[in-house]
Structure formats: C-alpha cells, structure tokens
C-alpha atoms as a PDB file:
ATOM      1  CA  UNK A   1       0.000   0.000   0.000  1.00  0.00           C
ATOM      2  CA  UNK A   2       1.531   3.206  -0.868  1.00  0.00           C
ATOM      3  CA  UNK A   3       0.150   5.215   2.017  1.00  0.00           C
ATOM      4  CA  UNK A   4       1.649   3.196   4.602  1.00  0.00           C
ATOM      5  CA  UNK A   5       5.171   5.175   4.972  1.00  0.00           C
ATOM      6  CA  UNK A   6       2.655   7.978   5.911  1.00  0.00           C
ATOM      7  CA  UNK A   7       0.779   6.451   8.030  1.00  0.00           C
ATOM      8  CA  UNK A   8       3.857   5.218  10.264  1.00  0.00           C
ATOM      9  CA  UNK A   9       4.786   8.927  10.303  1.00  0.00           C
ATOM     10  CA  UNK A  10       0.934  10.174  11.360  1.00  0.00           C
ATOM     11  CA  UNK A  11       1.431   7.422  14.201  1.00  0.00           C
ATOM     12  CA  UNK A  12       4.722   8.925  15.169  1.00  0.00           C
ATOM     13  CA  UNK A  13       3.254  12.241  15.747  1.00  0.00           C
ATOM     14  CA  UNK A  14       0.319  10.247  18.019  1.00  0.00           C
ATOM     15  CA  UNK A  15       2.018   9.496  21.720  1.00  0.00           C
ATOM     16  CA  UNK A  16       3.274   5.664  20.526  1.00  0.00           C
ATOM     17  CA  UNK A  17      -0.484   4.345  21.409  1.00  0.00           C
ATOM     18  CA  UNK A  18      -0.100   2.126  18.015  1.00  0.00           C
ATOM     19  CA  UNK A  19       2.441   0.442  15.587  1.00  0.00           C
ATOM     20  CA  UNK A  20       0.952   0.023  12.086  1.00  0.00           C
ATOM     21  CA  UNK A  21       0.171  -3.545  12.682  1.00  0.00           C
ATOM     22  CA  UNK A  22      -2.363  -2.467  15.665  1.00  0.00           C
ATOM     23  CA  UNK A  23      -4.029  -0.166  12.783  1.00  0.00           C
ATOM     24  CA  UNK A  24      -4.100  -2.976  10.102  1.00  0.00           C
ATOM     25  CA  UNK A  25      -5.657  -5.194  12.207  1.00  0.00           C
ATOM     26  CA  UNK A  26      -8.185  -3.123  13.584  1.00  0.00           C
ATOM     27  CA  UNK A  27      -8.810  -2.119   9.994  1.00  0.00           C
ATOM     28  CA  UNK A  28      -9.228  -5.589   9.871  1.00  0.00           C
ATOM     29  CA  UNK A  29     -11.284  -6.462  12.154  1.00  0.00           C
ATOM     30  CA  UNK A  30     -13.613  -3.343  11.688  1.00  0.00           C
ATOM     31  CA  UNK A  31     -13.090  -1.511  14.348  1.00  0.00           C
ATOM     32  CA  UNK A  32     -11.535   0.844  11.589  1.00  0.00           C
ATOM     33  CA  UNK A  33     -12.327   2.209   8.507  1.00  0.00           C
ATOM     34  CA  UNK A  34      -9.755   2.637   5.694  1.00  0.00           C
ATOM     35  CA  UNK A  35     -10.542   5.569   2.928  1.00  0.00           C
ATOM     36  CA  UNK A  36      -8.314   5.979  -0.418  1.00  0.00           C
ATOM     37  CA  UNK A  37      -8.571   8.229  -3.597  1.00  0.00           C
ATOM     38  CA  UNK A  38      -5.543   8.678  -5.450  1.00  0.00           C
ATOM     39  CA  UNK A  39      -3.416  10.889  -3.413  1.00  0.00           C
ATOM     40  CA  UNK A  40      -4.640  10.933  -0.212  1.00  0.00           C
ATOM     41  CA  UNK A  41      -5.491   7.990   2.930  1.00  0.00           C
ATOM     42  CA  UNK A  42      -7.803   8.651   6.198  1.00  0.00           C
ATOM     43  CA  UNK A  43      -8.182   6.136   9.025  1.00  0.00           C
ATOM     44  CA  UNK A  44     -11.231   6.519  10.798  1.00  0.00           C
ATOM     45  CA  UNK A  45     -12.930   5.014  13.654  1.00  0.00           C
ATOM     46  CA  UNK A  46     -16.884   5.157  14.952  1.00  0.00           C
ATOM     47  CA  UNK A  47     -16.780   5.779  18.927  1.00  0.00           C
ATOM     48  CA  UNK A  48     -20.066   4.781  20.538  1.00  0.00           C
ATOM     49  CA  UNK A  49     -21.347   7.086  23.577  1.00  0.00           C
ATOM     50  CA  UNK A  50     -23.586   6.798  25.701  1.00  0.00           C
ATOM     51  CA  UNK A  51     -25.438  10.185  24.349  1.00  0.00           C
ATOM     52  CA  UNK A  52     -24.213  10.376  20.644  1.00  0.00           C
ATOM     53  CA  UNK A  53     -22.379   8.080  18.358  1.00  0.00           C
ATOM     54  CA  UNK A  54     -19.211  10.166  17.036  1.00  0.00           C
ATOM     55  CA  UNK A  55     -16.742   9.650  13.804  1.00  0.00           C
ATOM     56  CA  UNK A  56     -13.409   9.921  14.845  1.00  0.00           C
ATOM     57  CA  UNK A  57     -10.720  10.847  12.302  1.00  0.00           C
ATOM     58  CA  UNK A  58      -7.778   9.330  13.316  1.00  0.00           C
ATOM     59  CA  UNK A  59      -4.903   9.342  10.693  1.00  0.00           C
ATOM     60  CA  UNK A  60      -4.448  11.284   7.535  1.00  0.00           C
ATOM     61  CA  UNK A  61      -1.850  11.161   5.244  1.00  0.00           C
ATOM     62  CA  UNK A  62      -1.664  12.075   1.524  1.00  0.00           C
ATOM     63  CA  UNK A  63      -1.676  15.884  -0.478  1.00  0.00           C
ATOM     64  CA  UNK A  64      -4.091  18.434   1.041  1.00  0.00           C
ATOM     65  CA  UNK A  65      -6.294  18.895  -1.470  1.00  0.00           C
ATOM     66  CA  UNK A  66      -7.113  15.435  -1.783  1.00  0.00           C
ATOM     67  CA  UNK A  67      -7.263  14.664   2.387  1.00  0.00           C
ATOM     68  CA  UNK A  68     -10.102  17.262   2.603  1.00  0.00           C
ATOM     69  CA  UNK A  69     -11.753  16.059  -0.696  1.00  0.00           C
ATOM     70  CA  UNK A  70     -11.585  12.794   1.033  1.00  0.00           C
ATOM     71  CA  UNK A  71     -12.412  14.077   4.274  1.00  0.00           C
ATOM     72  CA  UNK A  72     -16.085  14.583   3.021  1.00  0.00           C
ATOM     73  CA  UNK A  73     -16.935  11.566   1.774  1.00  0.00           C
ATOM     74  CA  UNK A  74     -15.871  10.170   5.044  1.00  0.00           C
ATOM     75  CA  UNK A  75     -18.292  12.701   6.665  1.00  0.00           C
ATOM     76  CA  UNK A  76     -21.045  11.740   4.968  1.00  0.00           C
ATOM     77  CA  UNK A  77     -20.429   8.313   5.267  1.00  0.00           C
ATOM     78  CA  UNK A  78     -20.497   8.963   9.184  1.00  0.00           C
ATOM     79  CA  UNK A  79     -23.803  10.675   8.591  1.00  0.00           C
ATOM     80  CA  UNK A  80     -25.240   7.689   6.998  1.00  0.00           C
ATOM     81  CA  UNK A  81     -24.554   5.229   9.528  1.00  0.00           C
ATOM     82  CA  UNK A  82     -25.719   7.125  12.492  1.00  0.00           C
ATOM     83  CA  UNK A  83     -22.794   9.667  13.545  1.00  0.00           C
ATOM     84  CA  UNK A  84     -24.100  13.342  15.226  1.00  0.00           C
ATOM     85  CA  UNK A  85     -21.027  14.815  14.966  1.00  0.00           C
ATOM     86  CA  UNK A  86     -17.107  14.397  14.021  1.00  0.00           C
ATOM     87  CA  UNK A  87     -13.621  14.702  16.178  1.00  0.00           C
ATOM     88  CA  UNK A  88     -10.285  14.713  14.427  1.00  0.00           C
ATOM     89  CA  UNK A  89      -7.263  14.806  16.926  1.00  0.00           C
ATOM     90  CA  UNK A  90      -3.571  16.144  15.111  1.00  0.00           C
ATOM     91  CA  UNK A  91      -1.454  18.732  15.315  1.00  0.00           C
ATOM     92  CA  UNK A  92      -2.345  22.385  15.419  1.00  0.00           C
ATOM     93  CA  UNK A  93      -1.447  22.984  12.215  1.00  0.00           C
ATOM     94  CA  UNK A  94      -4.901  21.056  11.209  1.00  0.00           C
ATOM     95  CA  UNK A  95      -6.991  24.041  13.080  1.00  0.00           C
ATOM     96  CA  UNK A  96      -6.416  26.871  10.382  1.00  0.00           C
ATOM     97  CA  UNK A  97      -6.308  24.420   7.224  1.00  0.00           C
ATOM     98  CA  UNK A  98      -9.630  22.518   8.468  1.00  0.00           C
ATOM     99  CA  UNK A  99     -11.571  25.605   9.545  1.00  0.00           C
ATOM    100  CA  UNK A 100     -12.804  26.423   6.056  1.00  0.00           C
ATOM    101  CA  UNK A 101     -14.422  22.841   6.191  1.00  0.00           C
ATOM    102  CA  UNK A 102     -16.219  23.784   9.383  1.00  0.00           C
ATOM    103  CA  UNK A 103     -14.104  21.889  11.918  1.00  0.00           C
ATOM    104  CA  UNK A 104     -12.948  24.146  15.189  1.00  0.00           C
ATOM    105  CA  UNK A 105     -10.859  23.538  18.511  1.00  0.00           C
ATOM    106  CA  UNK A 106     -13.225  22.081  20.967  1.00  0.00           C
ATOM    107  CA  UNK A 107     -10.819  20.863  23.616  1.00  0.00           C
ATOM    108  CA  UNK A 108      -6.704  20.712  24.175  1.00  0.00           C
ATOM    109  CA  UNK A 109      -5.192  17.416  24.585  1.00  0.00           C
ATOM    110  CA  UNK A 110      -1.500  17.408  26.515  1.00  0.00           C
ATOM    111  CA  UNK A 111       0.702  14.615  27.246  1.00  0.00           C
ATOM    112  CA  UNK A 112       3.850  14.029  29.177  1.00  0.00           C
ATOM    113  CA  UNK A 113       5.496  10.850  30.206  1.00  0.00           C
ATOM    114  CA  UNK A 114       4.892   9.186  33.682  1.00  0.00           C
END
C-alpha cells in the first residue's frame, strides 16, 4: 500500500499508542475504517457514547487537497450510519487548514510521560 510510509509517520506524531500492525488489524477487524482516492489515505474510527455516536478521524496522510476532498466523503459516510457529529485529533497545524471545512478547537489534549 503506498500510504503506509505515511501512516507510520501520522502514528509517530500520536504518543506511541499504536504500531501500524495495531491499525491494520483493527482495519481488519472493523473496528476501523480505511478511505483511499488517489493521493490521499484517512483512518477513521466510529466511537459509541452513551449520548451520541461520534466519527473519529484518526490518521491522515496524503496531499491536502485530496485529504479534505476525502475528508467529506468520510463525513457523509459517518452521517449515513448514524454519527451526530465528528472529532479529528492532530497537530495544530490542522486548526487553520480545516476551519474552512467547518471543523474548530473544541478541547486541548496534553501529554507528558509518567
């Protein structure tokens, strides 16, 4: 799969939580959802709440253009099978590029090492 080298990298930026094999096999066992076009790959996951049901866009790697252009057919494949709304956790740098698409900050994560 050509997307994987960015994929590893995404995880890199993501605390350690995952190697590429604990993606693939969620993928696998559908858990997570895998969405290609030709330049772009999202890894998403449904999380089930006890007040909403919530699409959770978990790893992006690709060109711009064709992450966001991807971004909303994942959306409204969330909206089809029951998601209320959408949470994306990344870097920063994701707030200002995303906001034209309607996303916004809606809480800070930090981490540190224990």
């Amino acid at each position: 799969m050509k997307f994987l080298p960015g994929l590893v990298e995404a995880l890199e930026h993501a605390g350690g939580t995952h190697t590429i094999e604990d993606v693939l096999d969620q993928i696998r066992r559908g858990t997570a959802q895998i969405w290609t076009n030709e330049d772009a790959c999202i890894v998403s996951e449904v999380h089930d709440y006890p007040r909403k049901r919530v699409l959770n866009f978990w790893l992006a790697t690709g060109a711009l253009p064709a992450v966001i252009a991807l971004s909303r057919e994942v959306l409204a494949w969330g909206k089809r099978n029951g998601c209320e709304s959408a949470t994306l956790t990344g870097r920063r740098g994701w707030e200002k590029v995303l906001a034209t698409e309607g996303w916004s900050p809606m809480l800070s994560v930090m981490g540190r090492e224990v």
